[in-house]
C-alpha atoms as a PDB file:
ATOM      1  CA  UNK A   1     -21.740 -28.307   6.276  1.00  0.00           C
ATOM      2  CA  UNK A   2     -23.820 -25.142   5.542  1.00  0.00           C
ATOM      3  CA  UNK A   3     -26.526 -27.523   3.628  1.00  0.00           C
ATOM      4  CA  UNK A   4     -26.929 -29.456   7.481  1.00  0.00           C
ATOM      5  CA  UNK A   5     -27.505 -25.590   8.883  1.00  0.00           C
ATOM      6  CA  UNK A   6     -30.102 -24.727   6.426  1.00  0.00           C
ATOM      7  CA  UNK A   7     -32.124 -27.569   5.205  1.00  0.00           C
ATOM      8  CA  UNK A   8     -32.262 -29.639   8.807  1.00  0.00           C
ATOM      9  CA  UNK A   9     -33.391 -28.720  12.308  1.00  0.00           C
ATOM     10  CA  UNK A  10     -33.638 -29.730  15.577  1.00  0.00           C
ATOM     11  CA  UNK A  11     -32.881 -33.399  16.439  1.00  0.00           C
ATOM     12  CA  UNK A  12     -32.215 -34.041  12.961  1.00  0.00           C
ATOM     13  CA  UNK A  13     -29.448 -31.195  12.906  1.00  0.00           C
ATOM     14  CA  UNK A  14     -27.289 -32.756  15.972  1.00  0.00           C
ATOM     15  CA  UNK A  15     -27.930 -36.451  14.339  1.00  0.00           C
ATOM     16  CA  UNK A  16     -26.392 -35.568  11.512  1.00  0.00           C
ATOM     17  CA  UNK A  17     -23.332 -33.632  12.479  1.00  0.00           C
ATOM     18  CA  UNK A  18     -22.847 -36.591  14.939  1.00  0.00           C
ATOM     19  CA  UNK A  19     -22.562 -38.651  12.305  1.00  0.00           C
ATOM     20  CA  UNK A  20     -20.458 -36.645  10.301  1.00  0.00           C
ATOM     21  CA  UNK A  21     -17.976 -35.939  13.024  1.00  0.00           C
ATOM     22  CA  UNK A  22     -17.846 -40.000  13.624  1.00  0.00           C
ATOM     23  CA  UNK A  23     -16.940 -39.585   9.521  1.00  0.00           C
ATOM     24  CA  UNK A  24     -14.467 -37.587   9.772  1.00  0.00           C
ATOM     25  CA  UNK A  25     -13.344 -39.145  12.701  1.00  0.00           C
ATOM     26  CA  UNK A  26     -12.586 -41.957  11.208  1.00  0.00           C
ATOM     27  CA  UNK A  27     -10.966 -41.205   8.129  1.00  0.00           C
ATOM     28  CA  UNK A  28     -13.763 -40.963   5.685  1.00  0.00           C
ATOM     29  CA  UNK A  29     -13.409 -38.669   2.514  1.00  0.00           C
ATOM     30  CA  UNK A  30     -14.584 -35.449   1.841  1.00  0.00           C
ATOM     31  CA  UNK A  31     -16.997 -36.249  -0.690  1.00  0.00           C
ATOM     32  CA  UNK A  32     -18.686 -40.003   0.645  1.00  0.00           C
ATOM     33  CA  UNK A  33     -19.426 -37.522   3.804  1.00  0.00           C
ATOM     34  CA  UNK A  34     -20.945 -35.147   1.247  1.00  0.00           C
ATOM     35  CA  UNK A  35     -23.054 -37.699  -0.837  1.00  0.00           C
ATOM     36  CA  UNK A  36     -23.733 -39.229   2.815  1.00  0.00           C
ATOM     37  CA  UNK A  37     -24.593 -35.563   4.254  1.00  0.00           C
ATOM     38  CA  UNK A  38     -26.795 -34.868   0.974  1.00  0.00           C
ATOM     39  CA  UNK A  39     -28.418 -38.662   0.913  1.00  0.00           C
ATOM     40  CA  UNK A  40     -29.609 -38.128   4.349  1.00  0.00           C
ATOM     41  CA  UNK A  41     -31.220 -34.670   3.549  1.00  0.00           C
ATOM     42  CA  UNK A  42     -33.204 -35.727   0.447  1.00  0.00           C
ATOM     43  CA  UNK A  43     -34.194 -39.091   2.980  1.00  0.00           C
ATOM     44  CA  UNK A  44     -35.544 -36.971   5.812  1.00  0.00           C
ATOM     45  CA  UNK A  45     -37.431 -35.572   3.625  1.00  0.00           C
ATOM     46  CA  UNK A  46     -38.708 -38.169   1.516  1.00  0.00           C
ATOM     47  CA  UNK A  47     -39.908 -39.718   5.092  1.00  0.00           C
ATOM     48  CA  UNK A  48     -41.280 -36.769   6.575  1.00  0.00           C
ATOM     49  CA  UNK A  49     -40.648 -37.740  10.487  1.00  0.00           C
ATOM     50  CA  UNK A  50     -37.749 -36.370  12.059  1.00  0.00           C
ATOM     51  CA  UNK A  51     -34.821 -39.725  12.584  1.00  0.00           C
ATOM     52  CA  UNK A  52     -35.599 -39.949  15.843  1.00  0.00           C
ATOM     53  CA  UNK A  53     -39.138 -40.233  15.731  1.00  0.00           C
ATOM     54  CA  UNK A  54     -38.886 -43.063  12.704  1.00  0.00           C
ATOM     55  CA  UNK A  55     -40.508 -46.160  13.501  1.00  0.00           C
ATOM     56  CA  UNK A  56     -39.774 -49.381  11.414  1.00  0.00           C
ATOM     57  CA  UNK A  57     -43.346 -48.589   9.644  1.00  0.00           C
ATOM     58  CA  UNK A  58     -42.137 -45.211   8.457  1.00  0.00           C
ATOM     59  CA  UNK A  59     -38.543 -46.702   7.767  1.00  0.00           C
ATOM     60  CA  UNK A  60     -40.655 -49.305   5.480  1.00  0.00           C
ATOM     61  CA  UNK A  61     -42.835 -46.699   4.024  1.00  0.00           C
ATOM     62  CA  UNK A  62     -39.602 -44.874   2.288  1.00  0.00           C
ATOM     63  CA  UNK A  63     -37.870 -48.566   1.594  1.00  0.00           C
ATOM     64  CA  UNK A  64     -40.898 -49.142  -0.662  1.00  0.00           C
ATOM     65  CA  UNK A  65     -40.827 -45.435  -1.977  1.00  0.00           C
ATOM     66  CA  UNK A  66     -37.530 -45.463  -3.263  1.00  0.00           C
ATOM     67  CA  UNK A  67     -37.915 -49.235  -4.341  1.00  0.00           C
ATOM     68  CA  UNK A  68     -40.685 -48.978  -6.306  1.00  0.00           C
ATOM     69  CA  UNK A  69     -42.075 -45.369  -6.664  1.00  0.00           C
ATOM     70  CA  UNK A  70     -38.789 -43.053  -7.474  1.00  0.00           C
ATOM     71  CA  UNK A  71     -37.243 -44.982 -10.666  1.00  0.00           C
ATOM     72  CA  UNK A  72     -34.077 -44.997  -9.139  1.00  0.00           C
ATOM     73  CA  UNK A  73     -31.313 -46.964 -10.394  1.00  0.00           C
ATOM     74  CA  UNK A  74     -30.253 -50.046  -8.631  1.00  0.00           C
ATOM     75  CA  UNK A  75     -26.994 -48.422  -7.615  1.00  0.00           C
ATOM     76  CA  UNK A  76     -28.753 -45.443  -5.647  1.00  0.00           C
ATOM     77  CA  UNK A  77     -31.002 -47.369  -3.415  1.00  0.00           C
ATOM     78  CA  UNK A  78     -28.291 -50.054  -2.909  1.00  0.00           C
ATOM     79  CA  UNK A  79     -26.327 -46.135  -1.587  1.00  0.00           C
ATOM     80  CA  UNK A  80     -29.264 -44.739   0.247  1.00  0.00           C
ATOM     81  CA  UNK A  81     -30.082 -47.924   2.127  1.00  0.00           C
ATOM     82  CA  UNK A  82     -25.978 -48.617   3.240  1.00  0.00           C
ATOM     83  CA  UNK A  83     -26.044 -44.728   3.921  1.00  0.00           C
ATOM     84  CA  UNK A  84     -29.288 -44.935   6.195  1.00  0.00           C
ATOM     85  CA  UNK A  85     -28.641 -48.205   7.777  1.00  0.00           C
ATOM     86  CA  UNK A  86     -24.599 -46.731   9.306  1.00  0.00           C
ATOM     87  CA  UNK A  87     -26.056 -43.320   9.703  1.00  0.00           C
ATOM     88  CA  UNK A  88     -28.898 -45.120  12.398  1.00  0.00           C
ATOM     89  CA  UNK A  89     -25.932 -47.645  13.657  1.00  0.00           C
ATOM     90  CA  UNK A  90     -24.013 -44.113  14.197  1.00  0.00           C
ATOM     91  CA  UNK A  91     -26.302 -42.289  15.967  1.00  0.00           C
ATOM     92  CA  UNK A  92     -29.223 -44.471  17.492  1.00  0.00           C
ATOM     93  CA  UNK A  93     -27.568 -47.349  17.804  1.00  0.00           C
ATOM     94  CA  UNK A  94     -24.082 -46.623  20.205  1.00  0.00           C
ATOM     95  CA  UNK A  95     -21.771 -47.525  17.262  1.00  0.00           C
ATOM     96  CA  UNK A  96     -22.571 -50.986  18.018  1.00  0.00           C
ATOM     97  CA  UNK A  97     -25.612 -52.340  16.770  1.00  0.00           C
ATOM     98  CA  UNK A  98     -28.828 -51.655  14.115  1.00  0.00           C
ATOM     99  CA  UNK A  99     -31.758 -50.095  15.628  1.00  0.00           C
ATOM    100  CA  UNK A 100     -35.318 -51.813  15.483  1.00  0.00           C
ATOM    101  CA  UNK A 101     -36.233 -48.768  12.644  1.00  0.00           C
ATOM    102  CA  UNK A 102     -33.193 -50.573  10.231  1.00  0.00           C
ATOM    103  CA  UNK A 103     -32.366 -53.807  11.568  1.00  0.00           C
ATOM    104  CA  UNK A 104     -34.824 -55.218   9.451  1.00  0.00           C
ATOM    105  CA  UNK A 105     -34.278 -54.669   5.962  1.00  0.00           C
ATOM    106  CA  UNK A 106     -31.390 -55.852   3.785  1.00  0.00           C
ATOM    107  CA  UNK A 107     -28.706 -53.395   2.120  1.00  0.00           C
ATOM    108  CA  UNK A 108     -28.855 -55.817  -1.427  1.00  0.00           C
ATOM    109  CA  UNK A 109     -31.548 -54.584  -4.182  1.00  0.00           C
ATOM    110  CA  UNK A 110     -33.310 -57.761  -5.602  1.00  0.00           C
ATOM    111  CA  UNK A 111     -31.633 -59.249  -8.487  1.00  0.00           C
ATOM    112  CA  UNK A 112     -34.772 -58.128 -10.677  1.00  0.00           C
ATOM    113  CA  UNK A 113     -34.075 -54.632  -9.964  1.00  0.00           C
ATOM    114  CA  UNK A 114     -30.313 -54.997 -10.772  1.00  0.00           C
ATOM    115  CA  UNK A 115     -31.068 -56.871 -14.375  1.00  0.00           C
ATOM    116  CA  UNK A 116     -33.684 -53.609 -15.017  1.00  0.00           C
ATOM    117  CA  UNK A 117     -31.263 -50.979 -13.955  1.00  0.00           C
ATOM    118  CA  UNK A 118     -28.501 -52.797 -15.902  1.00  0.00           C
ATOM    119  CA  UNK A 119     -29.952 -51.964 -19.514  1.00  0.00           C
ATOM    120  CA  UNK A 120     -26.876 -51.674 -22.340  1.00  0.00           C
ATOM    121  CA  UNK A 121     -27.968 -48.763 -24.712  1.00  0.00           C
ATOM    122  CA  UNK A 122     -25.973 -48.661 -28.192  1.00  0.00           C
ATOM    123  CA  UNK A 123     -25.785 -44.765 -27.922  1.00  0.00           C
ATOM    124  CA  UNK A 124     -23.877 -45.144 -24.831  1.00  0.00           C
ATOM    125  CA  UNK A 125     -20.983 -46.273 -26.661  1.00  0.00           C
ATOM    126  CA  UNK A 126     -18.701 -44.779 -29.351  1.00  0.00           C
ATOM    127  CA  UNK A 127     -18.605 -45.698 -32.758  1.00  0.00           C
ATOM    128  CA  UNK A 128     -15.233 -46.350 -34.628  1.00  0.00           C
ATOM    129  CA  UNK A 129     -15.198 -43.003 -36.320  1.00  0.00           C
ATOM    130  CA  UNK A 130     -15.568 -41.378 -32.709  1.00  0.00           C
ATOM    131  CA  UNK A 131     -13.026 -43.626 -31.274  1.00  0.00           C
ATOM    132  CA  UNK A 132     -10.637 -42.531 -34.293  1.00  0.00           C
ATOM    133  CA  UNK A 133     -10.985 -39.260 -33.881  1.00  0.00           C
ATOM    134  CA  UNK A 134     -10.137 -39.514 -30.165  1.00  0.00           C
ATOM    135  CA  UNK A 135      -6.821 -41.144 -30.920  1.00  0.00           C
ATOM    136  CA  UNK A 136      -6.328 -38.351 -33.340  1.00  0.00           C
ATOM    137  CA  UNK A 137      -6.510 -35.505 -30.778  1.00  0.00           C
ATOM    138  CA  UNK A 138      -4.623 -37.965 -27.906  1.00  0.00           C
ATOM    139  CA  UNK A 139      -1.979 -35.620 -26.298  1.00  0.00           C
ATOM    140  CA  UNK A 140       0.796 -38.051 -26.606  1.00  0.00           C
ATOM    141  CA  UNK A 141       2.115 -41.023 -28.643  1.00  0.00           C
ATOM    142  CA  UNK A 142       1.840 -43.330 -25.293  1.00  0.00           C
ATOM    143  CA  UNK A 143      -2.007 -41.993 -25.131  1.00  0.00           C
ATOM    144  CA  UNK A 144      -2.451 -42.824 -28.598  1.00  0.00           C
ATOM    145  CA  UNK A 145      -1.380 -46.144 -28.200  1.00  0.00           C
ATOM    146  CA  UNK A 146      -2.823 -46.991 -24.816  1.00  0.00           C
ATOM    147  CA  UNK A 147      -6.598 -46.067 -26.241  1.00  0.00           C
ATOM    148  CA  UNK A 148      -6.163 -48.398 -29.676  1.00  0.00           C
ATOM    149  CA  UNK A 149      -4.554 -51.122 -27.714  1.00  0.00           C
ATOM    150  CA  UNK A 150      -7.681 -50.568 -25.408  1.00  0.00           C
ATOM    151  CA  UNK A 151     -10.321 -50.729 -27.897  1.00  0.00           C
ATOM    152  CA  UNK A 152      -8.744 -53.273 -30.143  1.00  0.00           C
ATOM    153  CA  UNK A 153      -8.948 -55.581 -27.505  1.00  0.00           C
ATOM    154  CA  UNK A 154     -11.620 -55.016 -25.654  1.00  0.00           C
ATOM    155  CA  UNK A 155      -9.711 -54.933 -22.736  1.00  0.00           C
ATOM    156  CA  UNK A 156     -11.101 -53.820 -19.087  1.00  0.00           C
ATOM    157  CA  UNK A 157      -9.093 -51.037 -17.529  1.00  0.00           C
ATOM    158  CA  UNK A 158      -7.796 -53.081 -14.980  1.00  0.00           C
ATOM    159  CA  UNK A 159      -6.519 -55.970 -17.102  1.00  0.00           C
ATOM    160  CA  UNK A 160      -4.666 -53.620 -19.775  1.00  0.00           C
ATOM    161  CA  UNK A 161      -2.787 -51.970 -16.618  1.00  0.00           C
ATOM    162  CA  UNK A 162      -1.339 -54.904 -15.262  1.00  0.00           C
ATOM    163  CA  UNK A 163       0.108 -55.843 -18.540  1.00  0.00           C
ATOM    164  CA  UNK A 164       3.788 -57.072 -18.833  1.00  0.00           C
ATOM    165  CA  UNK A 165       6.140 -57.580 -21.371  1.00  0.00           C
ATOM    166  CA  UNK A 166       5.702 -60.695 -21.488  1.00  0.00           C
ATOM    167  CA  UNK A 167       2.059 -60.991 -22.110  1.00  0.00           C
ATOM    168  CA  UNK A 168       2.094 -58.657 -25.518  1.00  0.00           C
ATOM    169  CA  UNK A 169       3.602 -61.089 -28.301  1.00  0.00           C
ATOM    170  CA  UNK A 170       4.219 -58.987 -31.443  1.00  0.00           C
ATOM    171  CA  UNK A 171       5.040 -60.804 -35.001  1.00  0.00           C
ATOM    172  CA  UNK A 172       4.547 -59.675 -38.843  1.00  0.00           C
ATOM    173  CA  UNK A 173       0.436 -59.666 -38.486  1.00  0.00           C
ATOM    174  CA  UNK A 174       0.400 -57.267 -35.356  1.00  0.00           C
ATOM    175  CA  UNK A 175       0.000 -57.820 -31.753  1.00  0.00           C
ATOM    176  CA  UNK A 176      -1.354 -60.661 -29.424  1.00  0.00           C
ATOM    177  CA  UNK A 177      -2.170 -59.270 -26.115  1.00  0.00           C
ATOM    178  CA  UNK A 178      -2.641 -61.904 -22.655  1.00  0.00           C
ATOM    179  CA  UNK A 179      -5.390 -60.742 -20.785  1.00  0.00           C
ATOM    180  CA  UNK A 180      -6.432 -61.770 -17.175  1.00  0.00           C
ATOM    181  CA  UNK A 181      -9.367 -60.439 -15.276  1.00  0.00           C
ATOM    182  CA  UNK A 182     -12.383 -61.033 -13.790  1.00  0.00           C
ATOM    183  CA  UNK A 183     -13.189 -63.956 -16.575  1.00  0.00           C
ATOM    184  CA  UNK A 184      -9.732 -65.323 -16.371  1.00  0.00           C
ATOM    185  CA  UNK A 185      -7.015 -65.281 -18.756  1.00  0.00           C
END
């Protein structure tokens, strides 16, 4: 908590380790208190009026900032706004209610800024030579197999786990693998 010590003061300071001790309180991890603590730093700053102070106008000012000024990705104003909107609920607002500076806005990005943020780059991926090559250096036999079963199927994480027995048919030409996930089975 030395980054509360030496990059806030005054009001700002006991606001903050308020909120973290509600965290902590009640039962939050270690690091969403950090990326809270470190979210509400690069905020106050951003704004430029201690919390207290904020009116809904200033509050607006840094919605439309990070919205359309910063490039951020859909995913980190979607964090900041959630983070900013508790944080005032917290502290301003008796643990029971949004105050008039966040009450106003919505936690949800548009759905224009999610289809921009959500941009599939071909160099993001690994080509079959890469994807060979990290099957080669796999630690294990069960490794081995778990990453070619993966990428010969396309299968999500979460719908290769919950495989059973009975959903892998095997016969002369290889394997046939029953998926079910988000799309359905």
């Amino acid at each position: 908590m030395h980054r509360i010590e030496g990059d806030l003061d005054g009001t700002d300071r006991e606001d903050v380790l308020a909120f973290v001790n509600h965290m902590k309180y009640n039962a939050n991890s270690d690091l969403w208190i950090l990326r809270s603590v470190t979210a509400l730093i690069s905020m106050r700053k951003m704004i430029g009026t201690p919390f207290r102070d904020c009116t809904p106008e200033d509050i607006r000012k840094f919605i439309d900032l990070i919205d359309n000024d910063m490039n951020y990705k859909a995913s980190t104003i979607e964090k900041y706004k959630k983070i900013l909107k508790f944080f005032y609920k917290i502290v301003h607002g008796k643990k029971e209610f949004y105050p008039e500076q966040v009450k106003w806005f919505s936690i949800k990005v548009s759905k224009d800024k999610m289809r921009e943020s959500f941009v599939l780059d071909n160099a993001e991926y690994l080509e079959e030579e890469e994807i060979k090559a990290v099957i080669a250096r796999a630690s294990s036999v069960q490794r081995k197999a778990i990453i070619s079963c993966m990428y010969e199927s396309g299968a999500r994480p979460e719908e290769f786990l919950v495989l059973q027995n009975t959903d892998i048919k095997i016969d002369t030409k290889g394997a046939i693998f029953i998926l079910r996930g988000k799309t359905g089975e």
